[in-house]
C-alpha atoms as a PDB file:
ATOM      1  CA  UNK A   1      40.909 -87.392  -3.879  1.00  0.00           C
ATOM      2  CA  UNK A   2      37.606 -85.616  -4.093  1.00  0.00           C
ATOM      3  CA  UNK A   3      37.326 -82.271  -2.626  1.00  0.00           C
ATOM      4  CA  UNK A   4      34.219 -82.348  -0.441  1.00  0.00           C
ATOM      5  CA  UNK A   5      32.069 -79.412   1.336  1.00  0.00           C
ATOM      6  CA  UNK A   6      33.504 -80.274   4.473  1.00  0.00           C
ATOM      7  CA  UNK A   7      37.263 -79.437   2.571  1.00  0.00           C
ATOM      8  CA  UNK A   8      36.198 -76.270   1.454  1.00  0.00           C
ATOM      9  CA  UNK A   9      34.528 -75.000   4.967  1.00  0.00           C
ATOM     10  CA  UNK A  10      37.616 -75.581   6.057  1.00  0.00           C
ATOM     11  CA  UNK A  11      39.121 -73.342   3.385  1.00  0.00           C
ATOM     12  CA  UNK A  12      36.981 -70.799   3.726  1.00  0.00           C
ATOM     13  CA  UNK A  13      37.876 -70.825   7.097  1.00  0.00           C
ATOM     14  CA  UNK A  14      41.661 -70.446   7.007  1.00  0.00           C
ATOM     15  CA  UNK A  15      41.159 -67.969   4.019  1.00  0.00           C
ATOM     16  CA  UNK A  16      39.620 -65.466   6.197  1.00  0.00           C
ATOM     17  CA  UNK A  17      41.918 -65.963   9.316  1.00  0.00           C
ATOM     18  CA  UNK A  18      43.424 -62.502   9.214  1.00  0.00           C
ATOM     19  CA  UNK A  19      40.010 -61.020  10.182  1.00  0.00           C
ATOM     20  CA  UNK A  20      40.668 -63.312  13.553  1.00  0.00           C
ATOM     21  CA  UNK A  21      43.975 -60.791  13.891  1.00  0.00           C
ATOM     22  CA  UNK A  22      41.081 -57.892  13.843  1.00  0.00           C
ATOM     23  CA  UNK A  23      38.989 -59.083  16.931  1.00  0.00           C
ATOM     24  CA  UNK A  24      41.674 -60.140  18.680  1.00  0.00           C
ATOM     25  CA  UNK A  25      43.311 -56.292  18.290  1.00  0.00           C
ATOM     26  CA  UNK A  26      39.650 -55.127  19.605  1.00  0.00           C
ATOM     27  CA  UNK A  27      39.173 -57.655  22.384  1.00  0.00           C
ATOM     28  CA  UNK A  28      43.402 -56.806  23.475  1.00  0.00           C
ATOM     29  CA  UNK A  29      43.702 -60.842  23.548  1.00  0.00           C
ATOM     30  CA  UNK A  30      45.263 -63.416  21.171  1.00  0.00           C
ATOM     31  CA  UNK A  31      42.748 -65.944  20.508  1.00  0.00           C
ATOM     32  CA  UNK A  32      44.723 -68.601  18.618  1.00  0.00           C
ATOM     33  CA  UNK A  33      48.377 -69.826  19.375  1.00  0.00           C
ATOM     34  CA  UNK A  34      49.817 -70.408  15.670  1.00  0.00           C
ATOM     35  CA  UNK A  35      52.771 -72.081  14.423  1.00  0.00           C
ATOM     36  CA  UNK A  36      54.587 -74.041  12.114  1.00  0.00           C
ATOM     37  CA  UNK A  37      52.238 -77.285  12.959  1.00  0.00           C
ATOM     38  CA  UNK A  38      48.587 -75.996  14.417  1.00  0.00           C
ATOM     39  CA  UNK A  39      46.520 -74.028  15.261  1.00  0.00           C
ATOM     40  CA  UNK A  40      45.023 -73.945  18.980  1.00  0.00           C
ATOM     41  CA  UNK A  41      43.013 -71.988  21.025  1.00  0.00           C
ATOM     42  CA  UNK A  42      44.396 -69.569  23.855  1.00  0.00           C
ATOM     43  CA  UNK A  43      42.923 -69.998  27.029  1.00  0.00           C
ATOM     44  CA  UNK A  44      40.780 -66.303  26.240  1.00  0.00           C
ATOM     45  CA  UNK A  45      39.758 -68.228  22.759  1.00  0.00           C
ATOM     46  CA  UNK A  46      38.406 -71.505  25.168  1.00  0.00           C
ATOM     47  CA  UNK A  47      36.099 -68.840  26.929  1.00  0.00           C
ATOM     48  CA  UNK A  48      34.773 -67.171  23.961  1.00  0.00           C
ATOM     49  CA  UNK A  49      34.028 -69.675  21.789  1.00  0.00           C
ATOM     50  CA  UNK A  50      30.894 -71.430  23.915  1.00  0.00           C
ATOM     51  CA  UNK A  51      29.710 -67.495  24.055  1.00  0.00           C
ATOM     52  CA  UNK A  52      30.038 -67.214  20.539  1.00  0.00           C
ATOM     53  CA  UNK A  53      28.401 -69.805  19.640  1.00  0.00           C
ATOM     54  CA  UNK A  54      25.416 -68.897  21.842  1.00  0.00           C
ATOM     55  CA  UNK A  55      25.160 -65.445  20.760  1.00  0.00           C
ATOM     56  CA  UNK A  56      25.020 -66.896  17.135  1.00  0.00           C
ATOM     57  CA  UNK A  57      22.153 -69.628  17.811  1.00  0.00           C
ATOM     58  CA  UNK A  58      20.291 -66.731  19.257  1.00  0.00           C
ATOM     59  CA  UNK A  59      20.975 -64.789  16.257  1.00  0.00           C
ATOM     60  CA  UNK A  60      19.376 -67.536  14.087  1.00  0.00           C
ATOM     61  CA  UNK A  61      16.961 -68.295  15.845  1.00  0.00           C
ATOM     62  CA  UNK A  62      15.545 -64.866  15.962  1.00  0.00           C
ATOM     63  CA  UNK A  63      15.677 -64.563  12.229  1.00  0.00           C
ATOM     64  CA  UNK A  64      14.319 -67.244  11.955  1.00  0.00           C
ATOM     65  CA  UNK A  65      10.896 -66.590  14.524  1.00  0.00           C
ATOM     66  CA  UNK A  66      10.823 -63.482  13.131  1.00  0.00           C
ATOM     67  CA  UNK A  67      10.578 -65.456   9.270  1.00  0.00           C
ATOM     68  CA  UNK A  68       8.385 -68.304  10.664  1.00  0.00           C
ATOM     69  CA  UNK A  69       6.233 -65.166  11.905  1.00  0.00           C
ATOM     70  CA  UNK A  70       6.126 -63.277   8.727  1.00  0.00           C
ATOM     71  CA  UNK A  71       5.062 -66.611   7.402  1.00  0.00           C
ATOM     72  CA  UNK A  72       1.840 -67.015   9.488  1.00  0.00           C
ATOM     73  CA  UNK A  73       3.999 -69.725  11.205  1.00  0.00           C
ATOM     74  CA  UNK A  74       5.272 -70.159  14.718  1.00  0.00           C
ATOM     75  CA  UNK A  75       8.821 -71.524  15.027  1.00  0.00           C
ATOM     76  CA  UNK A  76       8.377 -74.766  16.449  1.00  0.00           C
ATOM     77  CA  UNK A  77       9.585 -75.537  20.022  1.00  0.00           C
ATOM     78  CA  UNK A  78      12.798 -76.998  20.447  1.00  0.00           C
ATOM     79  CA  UNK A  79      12.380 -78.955  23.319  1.00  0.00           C
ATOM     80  CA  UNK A  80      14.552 -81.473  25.539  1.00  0.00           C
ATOM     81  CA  UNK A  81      13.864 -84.061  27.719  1.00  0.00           C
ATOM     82  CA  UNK A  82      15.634 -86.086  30.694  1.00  0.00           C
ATOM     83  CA  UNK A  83      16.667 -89.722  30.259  1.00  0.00           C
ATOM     84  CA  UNK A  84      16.657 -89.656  33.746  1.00  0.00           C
ATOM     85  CA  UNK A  85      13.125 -91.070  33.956  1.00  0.00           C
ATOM     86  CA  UNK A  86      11.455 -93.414  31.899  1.00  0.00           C
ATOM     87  CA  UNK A  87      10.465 -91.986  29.048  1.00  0.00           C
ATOM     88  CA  UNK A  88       6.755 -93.010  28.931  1.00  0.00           C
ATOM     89  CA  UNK A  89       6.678 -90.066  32.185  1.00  0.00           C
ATOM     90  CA  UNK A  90       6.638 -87.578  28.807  1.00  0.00           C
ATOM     91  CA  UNK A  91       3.620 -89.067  26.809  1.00  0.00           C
ATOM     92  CA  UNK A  92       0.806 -87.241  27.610  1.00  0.00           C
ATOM     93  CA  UNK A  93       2.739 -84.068  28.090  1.00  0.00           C
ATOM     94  CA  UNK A  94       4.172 -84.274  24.423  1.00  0.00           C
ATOM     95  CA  UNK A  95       0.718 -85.503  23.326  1.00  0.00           C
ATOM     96  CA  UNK A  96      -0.870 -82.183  24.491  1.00  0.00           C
ATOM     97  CA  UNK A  97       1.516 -80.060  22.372  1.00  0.00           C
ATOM     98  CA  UNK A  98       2.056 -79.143  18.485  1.00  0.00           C
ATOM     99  CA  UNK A  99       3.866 -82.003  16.912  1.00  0.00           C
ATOM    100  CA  UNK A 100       7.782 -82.011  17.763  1.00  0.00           C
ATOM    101  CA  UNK A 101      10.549 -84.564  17.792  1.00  0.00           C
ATOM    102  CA  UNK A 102      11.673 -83.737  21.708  1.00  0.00           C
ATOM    103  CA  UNK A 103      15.811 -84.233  22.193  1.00  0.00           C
ATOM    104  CA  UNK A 104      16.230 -86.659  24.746  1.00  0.00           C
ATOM    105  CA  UNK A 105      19.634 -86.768  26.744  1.00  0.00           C
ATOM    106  CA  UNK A 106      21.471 -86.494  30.019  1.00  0.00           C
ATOM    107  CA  UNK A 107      20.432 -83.130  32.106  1.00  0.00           C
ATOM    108  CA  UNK A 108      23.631 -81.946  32.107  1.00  0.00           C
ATOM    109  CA  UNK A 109      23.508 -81.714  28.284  1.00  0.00           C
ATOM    110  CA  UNK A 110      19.904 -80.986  28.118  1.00  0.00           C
ATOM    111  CA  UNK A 111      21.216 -77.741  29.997  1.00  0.00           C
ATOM    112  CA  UNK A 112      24.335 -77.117  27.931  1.00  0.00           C
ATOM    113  CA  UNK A 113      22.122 -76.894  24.965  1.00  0.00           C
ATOM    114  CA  UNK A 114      19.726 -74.545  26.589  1.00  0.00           C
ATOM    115  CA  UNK A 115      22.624 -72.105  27.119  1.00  0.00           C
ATOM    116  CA  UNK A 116      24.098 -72.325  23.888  1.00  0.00           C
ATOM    117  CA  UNK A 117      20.616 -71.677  22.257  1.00  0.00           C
ATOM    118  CA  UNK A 118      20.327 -75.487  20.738  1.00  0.00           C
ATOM    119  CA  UNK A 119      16.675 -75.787  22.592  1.00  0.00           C
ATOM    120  CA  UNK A 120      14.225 -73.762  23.631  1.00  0.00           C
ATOM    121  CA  UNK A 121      13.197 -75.093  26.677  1.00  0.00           C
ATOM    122  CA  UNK A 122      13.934 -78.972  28.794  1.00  0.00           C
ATOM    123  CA  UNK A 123      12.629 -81.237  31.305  1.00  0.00           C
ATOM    124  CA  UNK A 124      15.479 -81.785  33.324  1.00  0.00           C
ATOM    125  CA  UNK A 125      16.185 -84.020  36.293  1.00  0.00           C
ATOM    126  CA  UNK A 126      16.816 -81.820  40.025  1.00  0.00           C
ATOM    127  CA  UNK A 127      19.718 -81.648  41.117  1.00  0.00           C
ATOM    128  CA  UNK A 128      21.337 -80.276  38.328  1.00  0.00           C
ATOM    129  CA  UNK A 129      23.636 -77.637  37.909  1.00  0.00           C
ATOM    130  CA  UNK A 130      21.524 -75.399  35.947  1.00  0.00           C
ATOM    131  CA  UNK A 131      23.945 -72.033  35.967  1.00  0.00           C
ATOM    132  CA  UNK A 132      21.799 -68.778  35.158  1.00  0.00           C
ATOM    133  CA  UNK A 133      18.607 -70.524  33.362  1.00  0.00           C
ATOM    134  CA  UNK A 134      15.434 -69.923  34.671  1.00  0.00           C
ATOM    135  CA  UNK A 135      13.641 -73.275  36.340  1.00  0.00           C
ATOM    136  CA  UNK A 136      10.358 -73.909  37.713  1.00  0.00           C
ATOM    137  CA  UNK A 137      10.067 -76.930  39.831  1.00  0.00           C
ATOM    138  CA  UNK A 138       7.621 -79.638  38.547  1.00  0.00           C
ATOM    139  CA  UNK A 139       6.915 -83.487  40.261  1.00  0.00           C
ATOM    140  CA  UNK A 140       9.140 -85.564  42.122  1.00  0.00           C
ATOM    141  CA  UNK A 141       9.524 -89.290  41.711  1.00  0.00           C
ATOM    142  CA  UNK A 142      10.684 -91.329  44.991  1.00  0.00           C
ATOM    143  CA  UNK A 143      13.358 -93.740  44.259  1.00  0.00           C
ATOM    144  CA  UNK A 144      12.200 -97.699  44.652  1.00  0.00           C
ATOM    145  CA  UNK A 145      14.165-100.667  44.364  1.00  0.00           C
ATOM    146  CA  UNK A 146      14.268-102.820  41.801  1.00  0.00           C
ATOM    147  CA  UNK A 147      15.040-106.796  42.448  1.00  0.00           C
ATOM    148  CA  UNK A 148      15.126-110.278  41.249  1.00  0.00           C
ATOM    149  CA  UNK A 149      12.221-111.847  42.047  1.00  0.00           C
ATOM    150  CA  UNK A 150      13.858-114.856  43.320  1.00  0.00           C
ATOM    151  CA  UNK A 151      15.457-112.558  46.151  1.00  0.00           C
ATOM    152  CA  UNK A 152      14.303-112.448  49.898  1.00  0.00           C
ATOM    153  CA  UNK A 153      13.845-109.109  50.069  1.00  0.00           C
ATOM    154  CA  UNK A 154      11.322-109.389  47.028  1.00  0.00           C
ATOM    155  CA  UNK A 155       8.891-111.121  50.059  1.00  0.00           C
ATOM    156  CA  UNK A 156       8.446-107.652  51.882  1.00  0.00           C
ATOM    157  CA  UNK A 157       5.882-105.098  50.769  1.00  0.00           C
ATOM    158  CA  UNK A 158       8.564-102.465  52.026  1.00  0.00           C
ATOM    159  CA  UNK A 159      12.426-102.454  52.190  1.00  0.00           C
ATOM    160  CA  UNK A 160      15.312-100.123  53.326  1.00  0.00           C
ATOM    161  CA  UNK A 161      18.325 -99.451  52.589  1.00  0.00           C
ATOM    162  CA  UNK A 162      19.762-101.155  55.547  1.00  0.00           C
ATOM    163  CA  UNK A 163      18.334-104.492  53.984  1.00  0.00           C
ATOM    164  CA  UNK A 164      19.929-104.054  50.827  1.00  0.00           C
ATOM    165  CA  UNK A 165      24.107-103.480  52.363  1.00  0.00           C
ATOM    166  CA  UNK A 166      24.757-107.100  50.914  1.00  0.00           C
ATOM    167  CA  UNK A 167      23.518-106.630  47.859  1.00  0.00           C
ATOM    168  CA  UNK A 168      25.143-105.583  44.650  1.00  0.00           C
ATOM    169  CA  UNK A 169      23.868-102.128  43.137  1.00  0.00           C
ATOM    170  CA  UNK A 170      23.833-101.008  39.548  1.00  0.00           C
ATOM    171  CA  UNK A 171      24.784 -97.643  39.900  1.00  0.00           C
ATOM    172  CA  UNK A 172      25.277 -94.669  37.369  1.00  0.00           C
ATOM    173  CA  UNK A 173      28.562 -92.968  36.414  1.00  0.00           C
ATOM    174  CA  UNK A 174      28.938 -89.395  38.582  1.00  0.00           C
ATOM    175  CA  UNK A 175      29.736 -88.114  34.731  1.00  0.00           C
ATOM    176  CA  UNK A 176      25.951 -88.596  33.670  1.00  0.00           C
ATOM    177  CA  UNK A 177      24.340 -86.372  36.671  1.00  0.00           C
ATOM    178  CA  UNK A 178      27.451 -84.849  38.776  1.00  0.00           C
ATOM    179  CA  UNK A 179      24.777 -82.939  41.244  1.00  0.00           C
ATOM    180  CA  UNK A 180      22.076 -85.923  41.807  1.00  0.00           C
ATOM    181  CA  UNK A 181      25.039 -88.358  41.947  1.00  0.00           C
ATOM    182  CA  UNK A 182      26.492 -85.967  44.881  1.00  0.00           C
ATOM    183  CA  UNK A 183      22.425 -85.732  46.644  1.00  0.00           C
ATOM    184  CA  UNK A 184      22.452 -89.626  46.707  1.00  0.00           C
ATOM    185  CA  UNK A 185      25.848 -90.388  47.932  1.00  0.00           C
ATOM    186  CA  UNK A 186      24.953 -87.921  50.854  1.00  0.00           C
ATOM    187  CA  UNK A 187      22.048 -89.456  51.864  1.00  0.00           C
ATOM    188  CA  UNK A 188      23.801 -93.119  51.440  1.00  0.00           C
ATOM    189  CA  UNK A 189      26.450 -91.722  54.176  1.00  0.00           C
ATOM    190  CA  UNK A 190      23.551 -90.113  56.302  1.00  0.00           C
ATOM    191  CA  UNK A 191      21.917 -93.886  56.590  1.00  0.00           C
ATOM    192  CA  UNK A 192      25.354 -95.772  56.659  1.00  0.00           C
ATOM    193  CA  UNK A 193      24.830 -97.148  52.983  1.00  0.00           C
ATOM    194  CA  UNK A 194      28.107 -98.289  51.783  1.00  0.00           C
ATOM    195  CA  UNK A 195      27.328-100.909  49.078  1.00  0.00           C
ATOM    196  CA  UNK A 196      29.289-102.865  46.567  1.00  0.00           C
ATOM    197  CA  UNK A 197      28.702-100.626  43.280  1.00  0.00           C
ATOM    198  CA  UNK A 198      28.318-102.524  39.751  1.00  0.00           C
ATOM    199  CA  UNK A 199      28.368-100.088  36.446  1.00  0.00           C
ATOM    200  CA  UNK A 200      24.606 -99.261  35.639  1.00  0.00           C
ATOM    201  CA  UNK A 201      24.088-100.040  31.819  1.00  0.00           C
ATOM    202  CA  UNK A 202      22.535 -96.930  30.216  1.00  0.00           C
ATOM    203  CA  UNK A 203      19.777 -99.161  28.163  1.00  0.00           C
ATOM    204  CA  UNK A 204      17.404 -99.893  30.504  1.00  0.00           C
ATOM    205  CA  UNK A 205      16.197-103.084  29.517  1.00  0.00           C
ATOM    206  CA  UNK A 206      20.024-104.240  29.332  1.00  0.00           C
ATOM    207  CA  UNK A 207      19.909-103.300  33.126  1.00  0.00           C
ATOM    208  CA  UNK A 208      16.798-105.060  33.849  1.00  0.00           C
ATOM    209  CA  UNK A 209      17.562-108.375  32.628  1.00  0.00           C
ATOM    210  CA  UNK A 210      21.023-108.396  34.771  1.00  0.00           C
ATOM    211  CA  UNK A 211      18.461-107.652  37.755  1.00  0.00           C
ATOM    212  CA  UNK A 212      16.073-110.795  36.302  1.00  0.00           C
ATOM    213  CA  UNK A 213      19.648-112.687  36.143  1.00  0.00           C
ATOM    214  CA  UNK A 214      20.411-111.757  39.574  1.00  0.00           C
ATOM    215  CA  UNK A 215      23.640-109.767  39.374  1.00  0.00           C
ATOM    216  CA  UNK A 216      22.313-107.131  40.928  1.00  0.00           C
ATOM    217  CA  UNK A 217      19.375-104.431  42.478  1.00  0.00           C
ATOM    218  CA  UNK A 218      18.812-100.968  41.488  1.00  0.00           C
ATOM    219  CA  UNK A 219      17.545 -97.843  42.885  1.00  0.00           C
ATOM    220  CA  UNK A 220      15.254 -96.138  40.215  1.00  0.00           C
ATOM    221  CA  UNK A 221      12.899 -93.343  39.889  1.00  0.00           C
ATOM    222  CA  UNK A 222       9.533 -94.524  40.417  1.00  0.00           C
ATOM    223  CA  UNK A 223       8.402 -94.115  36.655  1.00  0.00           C
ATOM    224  CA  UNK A 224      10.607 -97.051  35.756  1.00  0.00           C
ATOM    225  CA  UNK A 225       8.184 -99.269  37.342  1.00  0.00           C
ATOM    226  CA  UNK A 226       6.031 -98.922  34.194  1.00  0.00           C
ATOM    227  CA  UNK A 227       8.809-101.416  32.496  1.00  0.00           C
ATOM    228  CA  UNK A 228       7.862-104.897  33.280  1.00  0.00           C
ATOM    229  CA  UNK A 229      10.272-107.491  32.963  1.00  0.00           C
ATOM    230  CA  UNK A 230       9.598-111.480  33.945  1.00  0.00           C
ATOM    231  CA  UNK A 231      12.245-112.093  37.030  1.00  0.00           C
ATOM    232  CA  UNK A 232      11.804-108.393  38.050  1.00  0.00           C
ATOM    233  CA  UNK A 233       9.929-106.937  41.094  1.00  0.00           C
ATOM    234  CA  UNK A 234       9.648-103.139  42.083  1.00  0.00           C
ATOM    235  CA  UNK A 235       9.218-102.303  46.262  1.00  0.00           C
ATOM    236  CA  UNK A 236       9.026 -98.946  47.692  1.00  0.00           C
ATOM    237  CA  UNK A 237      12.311 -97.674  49.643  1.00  0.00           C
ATOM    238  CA  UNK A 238      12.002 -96.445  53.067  1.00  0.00           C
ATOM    239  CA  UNK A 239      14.257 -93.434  51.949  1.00  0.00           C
ATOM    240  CA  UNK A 240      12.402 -93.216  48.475  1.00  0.00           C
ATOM    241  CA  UNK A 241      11.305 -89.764  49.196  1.00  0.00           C
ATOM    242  CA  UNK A 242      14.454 -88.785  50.823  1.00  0.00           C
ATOM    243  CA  UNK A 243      16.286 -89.937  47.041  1.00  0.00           C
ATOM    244  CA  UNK A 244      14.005 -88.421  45.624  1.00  0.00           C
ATOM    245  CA  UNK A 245      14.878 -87.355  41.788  1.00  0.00           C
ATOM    246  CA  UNK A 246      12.586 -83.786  41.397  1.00  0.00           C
ATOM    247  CA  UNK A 247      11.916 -82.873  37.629  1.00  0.00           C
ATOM    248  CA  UNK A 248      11.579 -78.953  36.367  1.00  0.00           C
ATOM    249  CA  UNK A 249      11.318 -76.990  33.730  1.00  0.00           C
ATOM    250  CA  UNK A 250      14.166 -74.664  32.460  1.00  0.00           C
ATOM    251  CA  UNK A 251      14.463 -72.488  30.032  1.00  0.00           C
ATOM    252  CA  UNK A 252      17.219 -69.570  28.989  1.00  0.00           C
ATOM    253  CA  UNK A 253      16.884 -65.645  27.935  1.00  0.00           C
ATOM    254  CA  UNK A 254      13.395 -64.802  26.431  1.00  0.00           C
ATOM    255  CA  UNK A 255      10.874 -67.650  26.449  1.00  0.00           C
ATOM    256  CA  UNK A 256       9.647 -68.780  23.342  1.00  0.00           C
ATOM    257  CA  UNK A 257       6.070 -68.243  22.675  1.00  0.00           C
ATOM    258  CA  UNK A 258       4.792 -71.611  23.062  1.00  0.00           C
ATOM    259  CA  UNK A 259       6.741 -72.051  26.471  1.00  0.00           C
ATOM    260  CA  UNK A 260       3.358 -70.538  28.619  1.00  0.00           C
ATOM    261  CA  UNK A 261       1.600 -73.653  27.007  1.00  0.00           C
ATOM    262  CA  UNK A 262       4.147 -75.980  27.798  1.00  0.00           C
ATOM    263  CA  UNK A 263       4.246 -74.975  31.537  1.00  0.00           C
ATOM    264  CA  UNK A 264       0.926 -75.144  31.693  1.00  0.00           C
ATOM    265  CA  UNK A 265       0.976 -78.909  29.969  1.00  0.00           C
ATOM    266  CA  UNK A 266       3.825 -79.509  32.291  1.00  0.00           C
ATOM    267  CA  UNK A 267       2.246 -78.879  35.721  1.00  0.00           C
ATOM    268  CA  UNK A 268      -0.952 -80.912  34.579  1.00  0.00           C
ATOM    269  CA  UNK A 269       1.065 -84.009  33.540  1.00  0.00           C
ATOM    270  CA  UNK A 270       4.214 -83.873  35.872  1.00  0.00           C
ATOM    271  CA  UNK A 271       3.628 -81.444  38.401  1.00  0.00           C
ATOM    272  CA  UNK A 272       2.467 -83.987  41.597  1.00  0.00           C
ATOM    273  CA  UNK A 273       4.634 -87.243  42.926  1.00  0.00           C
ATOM    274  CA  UNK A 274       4.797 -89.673  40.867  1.00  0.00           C
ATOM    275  CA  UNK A 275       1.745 -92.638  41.494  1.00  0.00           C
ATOM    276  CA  UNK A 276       3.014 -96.157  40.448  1.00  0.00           C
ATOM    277  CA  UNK A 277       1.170 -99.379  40.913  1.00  0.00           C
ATOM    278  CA  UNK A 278       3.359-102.077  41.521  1.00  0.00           C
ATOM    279  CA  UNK A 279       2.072-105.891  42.338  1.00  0.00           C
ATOM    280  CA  UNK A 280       3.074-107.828  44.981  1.00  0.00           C
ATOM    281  CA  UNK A 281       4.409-111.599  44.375  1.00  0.00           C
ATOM    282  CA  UNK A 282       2.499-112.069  47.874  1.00  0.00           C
ATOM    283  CA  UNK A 283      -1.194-111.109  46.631  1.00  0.00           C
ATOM    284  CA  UNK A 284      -2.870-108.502  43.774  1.00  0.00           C
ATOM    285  CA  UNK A 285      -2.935-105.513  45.531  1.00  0.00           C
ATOM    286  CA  UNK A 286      -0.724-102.586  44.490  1.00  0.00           C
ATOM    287  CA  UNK A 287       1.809-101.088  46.060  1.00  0.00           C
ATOM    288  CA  UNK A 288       1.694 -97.266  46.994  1.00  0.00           C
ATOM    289  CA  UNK A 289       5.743 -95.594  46.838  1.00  0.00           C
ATOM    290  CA  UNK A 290       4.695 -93.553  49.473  1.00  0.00           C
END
């Protein structure tokens, strides 16, 4: 078999083991349980690895602003964005900054990154448990409903969640956004909202045709209405505002230089409610959310 860089990493990495023996006589804690078969980590080795791990991003990425500066060039920003809204939300705001490849993903990650130095700075979706980053609150987008077109309900210019009790609801795992999950189910039990839940596919346009099929509604920030689908209406929710899914800006330790510009970019593209135009099966007007 041929020995591969991966092989020797990990050779490198059992070679110098016995300096392990050295931090752990300076920290007073053993940091790996060894034996015979493995090698594990000790409950004080669990809670200093993720703080390792940050303090070495940090580490490189302060050489390397401090090289990028020496260089006449600015590190570029490492920045993350929410799945959580549809993703055309982001287009002027990444439009109006240097060129980037943004990291979408789940907030919860987006934030997890942010702590272990992976990004500079993310768009995440409120609530979120955001720990000791700093966040400045940008727009909000009202939840709306999302419905066959062939359904009843699809008739009214405005629908509650009282009207939809019958219905089946594509829903997202609590997994994918533990704190908004937790906001929603509270207001469902405020209103009396107990529906049948189906598992929301996380492509989008997977769970928009099983709407145009009819095997379900969703709730859905009001963004999403910019994805049209044949068999597929959008109507504002009575409680839209009350669901609402807020968006802010976080960011950990010592901004990086081009986060002032992306605040600023931020509040001009994202920082009021969302605006939407939906049309009615009834006639060509739009449809405020609000």
């Amino acid at each position: 078999m041929r020995i591969d860089t991966r092989a020797l990493e990990l050779f490198v990495a059992v070679a110098t083991c016995l300096s392990f023996r050295q931090l752990e006589e300076r920290l007073g804690q053993r940091l790996f349980e060894r034996d015979t078969q493995r090698v594990a980590l000790t409950p004080a080795g669990k809670a200093l690895l993720p703080r390792a791990q940050k303090i070495l991003a940090l580490l490189d990425g302060a050489v390397a602003a401090v090289q990028a500066l020496d260089n006449g060039i600015a590190a570029p920003l490492r920045l993350g964005l929410t799945t959580s809204v549809e993703a055309g939300t982001f287009r002027g705001l990444t439009a109006a900054l240097p060129p980037a490849a943004p990291h979408a993903d789940t907030s919860p990650r987006l934030v997890a990154a942010l702590r272990a130095g992976r990004l500079d700075a993310a768009i995440v979706a409120l609530p979120t448990r955001t720990f000791d980053l700093a966040v400045e609150p940008l727009g909000a987008q009202p939840l709306l409903a999302a419905l066959p077109a062939a359904h009843p309900l699809a008739r009214r210019r405005r629908i509650a969640l009282a009207d939809l009790a019958d219905a089946p609801l594509y829903w997202f795992e609590r997994a994918r956004q533990p704190a908004f999950f937790d906001h929603c189910h509270a207001v469902f039990a405020r209103h009396g909202f107990t529906p049948r839940l189906l598992r929301e596919p996380q492509d989008h346009h997977v769970l928009l045709a099983g709407i145009a099929a009819g095997h379900g509604i969703a709730l859905l920030p009001a963004s999403f209405a910019a994805l049209r689908l044949r068999g597929v209406v959008y109507r504002p929710l009575r409680e839209g505002a009350e669901l609402a899914l807020h968006l802010g800006l976080a960011w950990a330790g010592t901004p990086h230089p081009a986060t002032d510009g992306l605040r600023r970019a931020a509040k001009a593209h994202l920082g009021g409610p969302a605006q939407m135009q939906v049309k009615s099966p009834l006639s060509s007007s739009a449809i405020s959310p609000t």
